[in-house]
Protein backbone atom coordinates (compact mmCIF):
# COMPACT_ATOMS: atom_id res chain seq x y z
CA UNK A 1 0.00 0.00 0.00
CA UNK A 2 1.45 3.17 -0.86
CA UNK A 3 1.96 6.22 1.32
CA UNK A 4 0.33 9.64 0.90
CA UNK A 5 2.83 12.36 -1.21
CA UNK A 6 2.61 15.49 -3.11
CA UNK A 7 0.14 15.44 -5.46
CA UNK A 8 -2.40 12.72 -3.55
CA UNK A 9 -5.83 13.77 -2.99
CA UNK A 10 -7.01 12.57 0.77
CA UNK A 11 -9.75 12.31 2.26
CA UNK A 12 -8.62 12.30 6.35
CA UNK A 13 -10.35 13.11 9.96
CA UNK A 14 -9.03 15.43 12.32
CA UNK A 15 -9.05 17.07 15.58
CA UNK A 16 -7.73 20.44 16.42
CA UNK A 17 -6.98 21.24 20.03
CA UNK A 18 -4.40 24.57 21.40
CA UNK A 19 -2.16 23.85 24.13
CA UNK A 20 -4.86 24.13 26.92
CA UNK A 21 -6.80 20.89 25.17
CA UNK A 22 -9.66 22.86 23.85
CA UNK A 23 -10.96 21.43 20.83
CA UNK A 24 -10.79 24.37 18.14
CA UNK A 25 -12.21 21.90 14.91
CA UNK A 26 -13.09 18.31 14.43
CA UNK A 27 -14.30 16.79 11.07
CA UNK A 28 -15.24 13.48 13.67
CA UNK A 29 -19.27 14.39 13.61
CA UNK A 30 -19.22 14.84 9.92
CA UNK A 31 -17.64 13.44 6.77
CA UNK A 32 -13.93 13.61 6.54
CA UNK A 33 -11.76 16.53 4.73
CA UNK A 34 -10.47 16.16 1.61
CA UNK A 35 -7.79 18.16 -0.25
CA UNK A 36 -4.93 17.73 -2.73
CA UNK A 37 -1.46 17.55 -1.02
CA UNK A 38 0.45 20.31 -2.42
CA UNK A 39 -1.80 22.51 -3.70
CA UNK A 40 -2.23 24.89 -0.74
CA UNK A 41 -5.94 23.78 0.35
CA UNK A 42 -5.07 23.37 4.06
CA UNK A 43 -2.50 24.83 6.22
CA UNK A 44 1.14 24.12 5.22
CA UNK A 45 2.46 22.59 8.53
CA UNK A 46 -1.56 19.67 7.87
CA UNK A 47 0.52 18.96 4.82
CA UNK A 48 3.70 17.74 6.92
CA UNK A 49 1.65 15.22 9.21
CA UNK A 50 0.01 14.00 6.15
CA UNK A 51 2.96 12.97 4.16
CA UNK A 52 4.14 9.67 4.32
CA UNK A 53 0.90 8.32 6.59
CA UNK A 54 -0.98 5.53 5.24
CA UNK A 55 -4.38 4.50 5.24
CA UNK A 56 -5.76 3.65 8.11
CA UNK A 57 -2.97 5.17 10.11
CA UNK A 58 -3.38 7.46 13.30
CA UNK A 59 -0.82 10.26 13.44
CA UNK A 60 -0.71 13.25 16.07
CA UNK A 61 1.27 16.34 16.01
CA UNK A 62 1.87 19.77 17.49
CA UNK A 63 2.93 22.38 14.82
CA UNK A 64 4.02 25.88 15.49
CA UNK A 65 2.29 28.81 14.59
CA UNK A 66 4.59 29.37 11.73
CA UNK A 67 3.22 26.43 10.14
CA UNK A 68 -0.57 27.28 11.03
CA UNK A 69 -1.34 30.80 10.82
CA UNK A 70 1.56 32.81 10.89
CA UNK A 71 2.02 35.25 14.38
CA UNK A 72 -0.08 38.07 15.12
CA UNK A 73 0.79 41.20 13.38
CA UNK A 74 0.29 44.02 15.11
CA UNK A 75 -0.24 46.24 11.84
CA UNK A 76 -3.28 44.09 11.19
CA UNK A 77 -4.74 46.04 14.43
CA UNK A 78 -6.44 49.41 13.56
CA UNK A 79 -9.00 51.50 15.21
CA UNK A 80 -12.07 53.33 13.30
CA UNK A 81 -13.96 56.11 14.31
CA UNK A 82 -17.22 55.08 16.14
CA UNK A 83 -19.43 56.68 13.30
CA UNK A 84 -18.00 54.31 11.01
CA UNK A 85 -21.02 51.95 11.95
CA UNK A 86 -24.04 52.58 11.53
CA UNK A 87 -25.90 54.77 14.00
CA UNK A 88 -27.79 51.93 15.61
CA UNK A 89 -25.42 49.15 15.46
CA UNK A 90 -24.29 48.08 19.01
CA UNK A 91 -20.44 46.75 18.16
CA UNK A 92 -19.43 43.91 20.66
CA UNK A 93 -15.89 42.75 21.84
CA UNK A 94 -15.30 39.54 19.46
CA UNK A 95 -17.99 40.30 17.07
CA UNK A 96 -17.37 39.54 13.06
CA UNK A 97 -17.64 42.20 10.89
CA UNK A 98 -17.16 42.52 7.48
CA UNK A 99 -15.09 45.97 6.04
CA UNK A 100 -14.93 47.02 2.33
CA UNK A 101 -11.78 47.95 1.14
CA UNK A 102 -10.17 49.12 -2.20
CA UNK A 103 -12.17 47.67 -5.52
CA UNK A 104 -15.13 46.14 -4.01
CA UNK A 105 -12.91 43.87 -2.17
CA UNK A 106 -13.79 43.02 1.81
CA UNK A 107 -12.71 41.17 4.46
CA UNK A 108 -13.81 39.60 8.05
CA UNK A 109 -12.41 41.01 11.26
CA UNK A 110 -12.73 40.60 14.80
CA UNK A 111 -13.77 43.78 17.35
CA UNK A 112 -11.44 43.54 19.94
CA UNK A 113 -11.96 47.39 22.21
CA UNK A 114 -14.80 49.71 22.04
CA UNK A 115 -14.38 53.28 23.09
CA UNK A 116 -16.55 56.09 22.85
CA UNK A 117 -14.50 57.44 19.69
CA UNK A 118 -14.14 54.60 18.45
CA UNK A 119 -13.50 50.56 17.53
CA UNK A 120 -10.29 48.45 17.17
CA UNK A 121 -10.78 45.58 14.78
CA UNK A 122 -8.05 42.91 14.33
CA UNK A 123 -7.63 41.23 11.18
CA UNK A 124 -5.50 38.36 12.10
CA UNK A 125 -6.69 34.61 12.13
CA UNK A 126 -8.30 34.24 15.62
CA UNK A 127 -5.58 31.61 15.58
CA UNK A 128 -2.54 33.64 14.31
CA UNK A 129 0.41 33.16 16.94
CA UNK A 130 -0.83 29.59 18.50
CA UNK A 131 0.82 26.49 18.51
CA UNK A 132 -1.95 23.90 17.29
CA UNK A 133 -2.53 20.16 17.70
CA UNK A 134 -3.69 18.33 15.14
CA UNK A 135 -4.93 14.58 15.70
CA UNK A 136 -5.51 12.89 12.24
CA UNK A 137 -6.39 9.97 11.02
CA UNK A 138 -5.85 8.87 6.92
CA UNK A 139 -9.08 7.67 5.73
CA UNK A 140 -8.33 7.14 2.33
CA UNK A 141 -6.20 8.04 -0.74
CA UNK A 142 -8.12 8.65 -3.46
């Protein structure tokens, strides 16, 4: 039986936990992930624990953030003026919102502080800068 490698589409389960043991994702209550190894469909450091696993095979490892998403960047931290929203929204600390920005392009960020001037959304990951643990299991190579 041959092992998974660049270029192998997989179908595998997974569990996601940060160093405290709280589960952050799990594909166990649904139908397993599939992507194409080397193609950039999943984070690169999923890749790593991936390659080389056969089917059937159990494999658990704890990546860095540098192989996840990146570290925080503090530039992706910026404050807007409070009139910015609309006049009756109510802005809470972790809220999503979405902000427009250059040619019709947007994006998803976090509120993180709320003053009376105004709101500081972060646009990192929510899990930029943590070390994650990934718990997978090769279902099949298709």
């Amino acid at each position: 039986m041959a092992a998974a490698k660049d270029g192998d589409t997989v179908r595998v389960h997974y569990t996601g936990t940060l160093d405290d043991g709280m589960v952050f994702d799990t594909s166990r209550e649904g139908e397993p992930m599939e992507f194409t190894i080397g193609m950039g469909m999943v984070i690169p450091g999923f890749e790593k624990i991936v390659i080389g696993m056969n089917v059937g095979e159990n494999r658990s490892m704890k990546l860095t953030a540098e192989d996840c998403y990146g570290p925080r960047r503090p530039e992706m931290v910026f404050e807007v003026e409070r009139g910015q929203f609309p006049p009756n929204a109510e802005p809470t600390i972790g809220q999503q919102v979405e902000i427009g920005f250059g040619a019709g392009q947007t994006m998803i960020v976090a509120i993180s502080e709320i003053s009376d001037a105004g709101v500081t959304l972060d646009a990192n990951h929510p899990l930029a800068g943590e070390d994650l643990t990934f718990a997978v299991e090769l279902v099949e190579i298709l």
